[in-house]
Protein backbone atom coordinates (compact mmCIF):
# COMPACT_ATOMS: atom_id res chain seq x y z
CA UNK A 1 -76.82 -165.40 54.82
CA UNK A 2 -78.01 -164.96 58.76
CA UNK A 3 -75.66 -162.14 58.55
CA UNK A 4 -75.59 -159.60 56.27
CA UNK A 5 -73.82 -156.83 57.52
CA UNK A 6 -70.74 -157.43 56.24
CA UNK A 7 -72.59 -158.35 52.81
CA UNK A 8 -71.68 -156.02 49.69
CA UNK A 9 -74.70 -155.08 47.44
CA UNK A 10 -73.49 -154.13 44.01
CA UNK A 11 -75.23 -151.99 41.21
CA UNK A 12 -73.14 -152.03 37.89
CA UNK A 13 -74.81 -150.22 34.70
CA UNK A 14 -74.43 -152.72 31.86
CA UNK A 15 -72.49 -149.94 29.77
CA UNK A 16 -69.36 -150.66 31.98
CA UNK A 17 -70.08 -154.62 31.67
CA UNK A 18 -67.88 -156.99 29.01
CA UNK A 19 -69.07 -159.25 26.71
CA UNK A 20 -68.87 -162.42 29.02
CA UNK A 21 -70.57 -160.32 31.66
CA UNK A 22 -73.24 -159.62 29.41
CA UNK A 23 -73.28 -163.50 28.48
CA UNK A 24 -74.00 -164.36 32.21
CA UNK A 25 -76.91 -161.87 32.14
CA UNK A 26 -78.31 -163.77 29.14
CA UNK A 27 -78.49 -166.77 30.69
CA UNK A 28 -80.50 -165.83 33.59
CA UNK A 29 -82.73 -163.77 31.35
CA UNK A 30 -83.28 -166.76 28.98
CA UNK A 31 -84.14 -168.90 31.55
CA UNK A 32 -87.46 -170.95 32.21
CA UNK A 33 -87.99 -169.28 35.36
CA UNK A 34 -87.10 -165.95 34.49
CA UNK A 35 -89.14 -166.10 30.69
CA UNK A 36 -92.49 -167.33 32.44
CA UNK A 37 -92.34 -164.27 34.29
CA UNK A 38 -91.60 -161.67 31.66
CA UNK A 39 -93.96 -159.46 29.53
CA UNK A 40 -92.06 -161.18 26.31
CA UNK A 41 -91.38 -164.84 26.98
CA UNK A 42 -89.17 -165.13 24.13
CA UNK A 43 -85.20 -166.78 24.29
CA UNK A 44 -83.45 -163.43 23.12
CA UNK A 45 -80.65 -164.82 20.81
CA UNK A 46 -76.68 -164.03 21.79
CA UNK A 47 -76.27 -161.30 19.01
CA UNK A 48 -80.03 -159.82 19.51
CA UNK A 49 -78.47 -159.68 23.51
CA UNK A 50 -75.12 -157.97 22.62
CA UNK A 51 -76.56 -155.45 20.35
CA UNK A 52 -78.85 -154.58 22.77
CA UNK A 53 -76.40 -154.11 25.75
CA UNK A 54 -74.48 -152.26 23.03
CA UNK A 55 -77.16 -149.38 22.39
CA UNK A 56 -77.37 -148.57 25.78
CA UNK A 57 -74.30 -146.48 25.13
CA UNK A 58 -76.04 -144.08 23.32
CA UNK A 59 -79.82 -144.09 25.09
CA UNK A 60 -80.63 -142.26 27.94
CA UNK A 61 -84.38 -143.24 27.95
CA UNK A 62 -82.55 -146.87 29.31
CA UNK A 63 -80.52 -147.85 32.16
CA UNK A 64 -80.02 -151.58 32.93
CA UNK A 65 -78.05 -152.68 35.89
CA UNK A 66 -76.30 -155.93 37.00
CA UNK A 67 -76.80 -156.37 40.76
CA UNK A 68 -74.57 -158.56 42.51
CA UNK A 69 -74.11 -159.61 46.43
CA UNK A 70 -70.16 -160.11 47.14
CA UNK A 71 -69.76 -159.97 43.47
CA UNK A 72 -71.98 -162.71 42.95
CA UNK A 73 -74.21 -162.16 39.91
CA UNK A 74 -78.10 -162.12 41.61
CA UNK A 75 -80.06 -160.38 39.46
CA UNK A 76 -80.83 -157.00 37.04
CA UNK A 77 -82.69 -154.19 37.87
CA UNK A 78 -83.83 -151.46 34.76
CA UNK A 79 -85.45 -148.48 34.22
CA UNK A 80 -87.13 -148.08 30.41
CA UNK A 81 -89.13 -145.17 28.89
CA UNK A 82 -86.85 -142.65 31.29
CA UNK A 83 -88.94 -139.50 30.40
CA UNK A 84 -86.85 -136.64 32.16
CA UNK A 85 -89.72 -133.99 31.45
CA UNK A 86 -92.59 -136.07 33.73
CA UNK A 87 -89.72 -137.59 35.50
CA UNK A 88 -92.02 -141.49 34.72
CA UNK A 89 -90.52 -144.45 33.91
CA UNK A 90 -90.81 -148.56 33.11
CA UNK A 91 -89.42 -149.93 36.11
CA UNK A 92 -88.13 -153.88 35.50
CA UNK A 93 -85.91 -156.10 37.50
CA UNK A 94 -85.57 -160.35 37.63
CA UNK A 95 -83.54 -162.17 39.76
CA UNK A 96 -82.30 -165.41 40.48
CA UNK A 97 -84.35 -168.55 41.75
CA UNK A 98 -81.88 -169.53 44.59
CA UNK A 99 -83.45 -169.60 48.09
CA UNK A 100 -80.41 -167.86 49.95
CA UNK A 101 -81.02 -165.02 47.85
CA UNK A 102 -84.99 -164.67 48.61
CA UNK A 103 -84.92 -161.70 50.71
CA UNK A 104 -82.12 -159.54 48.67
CA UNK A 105 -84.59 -158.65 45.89
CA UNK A 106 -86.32 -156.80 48.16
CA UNK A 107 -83.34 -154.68 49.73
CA UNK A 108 -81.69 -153.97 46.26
CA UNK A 109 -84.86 -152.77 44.82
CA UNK A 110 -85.13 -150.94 47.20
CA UNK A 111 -81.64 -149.66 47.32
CA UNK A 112 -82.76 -148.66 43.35
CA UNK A 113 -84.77 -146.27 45.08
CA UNK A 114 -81.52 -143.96 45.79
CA UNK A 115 -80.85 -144.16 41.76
CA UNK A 116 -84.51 -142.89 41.29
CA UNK A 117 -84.06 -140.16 44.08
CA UNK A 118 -80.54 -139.20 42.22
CA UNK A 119 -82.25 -139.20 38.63
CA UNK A 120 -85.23 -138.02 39.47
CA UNK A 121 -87.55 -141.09 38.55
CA UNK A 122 -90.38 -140.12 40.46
CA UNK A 123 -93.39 -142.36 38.87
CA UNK A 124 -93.15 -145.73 38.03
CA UNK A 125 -95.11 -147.18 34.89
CA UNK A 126 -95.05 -151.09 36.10
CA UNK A 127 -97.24 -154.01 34.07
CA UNK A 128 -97.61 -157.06 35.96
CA UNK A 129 -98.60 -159.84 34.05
CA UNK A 130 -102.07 -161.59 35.73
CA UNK A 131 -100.86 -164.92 36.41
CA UNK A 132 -98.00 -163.59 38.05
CA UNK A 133 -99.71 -163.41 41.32
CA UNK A 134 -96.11 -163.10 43.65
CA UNK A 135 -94.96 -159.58 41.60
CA UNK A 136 -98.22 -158.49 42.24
CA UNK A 137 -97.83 -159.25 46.05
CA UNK A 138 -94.73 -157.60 46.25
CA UNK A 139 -95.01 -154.36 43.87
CA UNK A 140 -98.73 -153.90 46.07
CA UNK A 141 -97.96 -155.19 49.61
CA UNK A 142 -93.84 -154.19 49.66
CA UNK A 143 -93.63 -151.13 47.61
CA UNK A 144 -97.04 -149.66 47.97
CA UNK A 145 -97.76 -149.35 44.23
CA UNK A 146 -101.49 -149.57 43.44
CA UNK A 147 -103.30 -150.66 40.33
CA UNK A 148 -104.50 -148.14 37.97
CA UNK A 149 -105.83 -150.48 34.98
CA UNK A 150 -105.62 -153.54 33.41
CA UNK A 151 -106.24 -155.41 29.79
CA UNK A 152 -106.46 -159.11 28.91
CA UNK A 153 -102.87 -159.92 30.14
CA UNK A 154 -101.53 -157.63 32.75
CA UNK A 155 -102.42 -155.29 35.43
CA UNK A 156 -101.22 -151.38 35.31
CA UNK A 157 -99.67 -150.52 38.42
CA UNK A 158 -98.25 -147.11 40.03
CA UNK A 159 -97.11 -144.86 43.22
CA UNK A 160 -96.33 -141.46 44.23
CA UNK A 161 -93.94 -141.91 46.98
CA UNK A 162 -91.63 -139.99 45.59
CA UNK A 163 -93.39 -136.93 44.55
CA UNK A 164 -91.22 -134.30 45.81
CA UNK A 165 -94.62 -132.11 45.99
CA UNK A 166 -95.28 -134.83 48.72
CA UNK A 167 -92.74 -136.38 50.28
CA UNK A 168 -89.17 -134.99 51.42
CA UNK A 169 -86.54 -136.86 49.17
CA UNK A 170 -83.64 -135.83 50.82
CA UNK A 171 -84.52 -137.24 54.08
CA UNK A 172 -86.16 -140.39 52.64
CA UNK A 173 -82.55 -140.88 50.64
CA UNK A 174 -80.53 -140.32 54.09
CA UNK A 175 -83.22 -142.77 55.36
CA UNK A 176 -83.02 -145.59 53.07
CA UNK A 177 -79.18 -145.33 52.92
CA UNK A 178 -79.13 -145.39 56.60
CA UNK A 179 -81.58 -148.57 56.72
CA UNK A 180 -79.58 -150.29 53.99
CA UNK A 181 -75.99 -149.57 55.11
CA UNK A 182 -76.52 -151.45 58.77
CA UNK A 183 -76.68 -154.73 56.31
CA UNK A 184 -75.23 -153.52 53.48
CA UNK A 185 -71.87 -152.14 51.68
CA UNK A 186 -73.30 -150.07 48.67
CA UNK A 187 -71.77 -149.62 45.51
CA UNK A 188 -73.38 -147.73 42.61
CA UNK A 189 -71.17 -147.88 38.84
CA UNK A 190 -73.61 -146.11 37.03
């Protein structure tokens, strides 16, 4: 992984995904490392997973998306609550626990950002759950969100960045794509 460049970073929305795609996805989402960290820690059965992954088909307040480097399966990134009218939404992503992926998490979420510029998510809604102390790090120190409340479990997080009242989105799109394509092949199948 010292070089990247010639690295292919993969965004595939799970409508386009088969069944033993989806299966893969499961497993990751089901596992130890992954539950701990998730709002719901519950195993999420095989039919409970399909029918799920189904229904995206007909929801646009959803979009879930396989990432993969060099079509290897790394990770998902989703956006929930999509609410076109305030242009907010429940931003969500896990990947996997494999050391020579550490660093990619950060460069596909933020490669997400282009999907957010395109479909005008402007304001994140994130929860981080309190004991999750290296989400908070990274939502706070990488991605400038701030917190804006908290109850017994989580902390209520948010950012502007891409207010378009504030910030240029065109050039920050050119500018992200730019940054990202010197490591990077990009490929959205959304």
């Amino acid at each position: 992984m010292n070089n990247l460049r010639q690295n292919k970073l993969s965004f595939i929305n799970f409508t386009k995904l088969k069944d033993d795609e989806l299966l893969e996805i499961l497993k990751l989402r089901n596992s130890e490392y992954i539950r701990h960290k998730m709002l719901s820690s519950k195993k999420i059965s095989l039919e409970e997973h399909l029918s799920f992954c189904h229904s995206l088909r007909s929801d646009s307040s959803r979009l879930y998306l396989k990432v993969l480097l060099n079509n290897n399966f790394i990770g998902v990134i989703d956006f929930q609550n999509i609410d076109e009218h305030s242009h907010s939404y429940i931003p969500g992503d896990y990947f996997v626990n494999d050391e020579c992926y550490k660093n990619i998490a950060y460069y596909a979420i933020l490669a997400s950002t282009i999907i957010c510029i395109d479909k005008k998510y402007y304001y994140p809604k994130i929860s981080v759950k309190k004991d999750n102390l290296q989400a908070l790090i990274f939502n706070t120190m990488k991605f400038s969100n701030y917190i804006t409340g908290e109850n017994e479990d989580c902390y209520f997080l948010t950012n502007d960045s891409l207010n378009p009242d504030k910030v240029d989105l065109s050039k920050l799109r050119e500018a992200i794509i730019s940054e990202l394509t010197k490591q990077f092949e990009l490929e959205f199948i959304l």
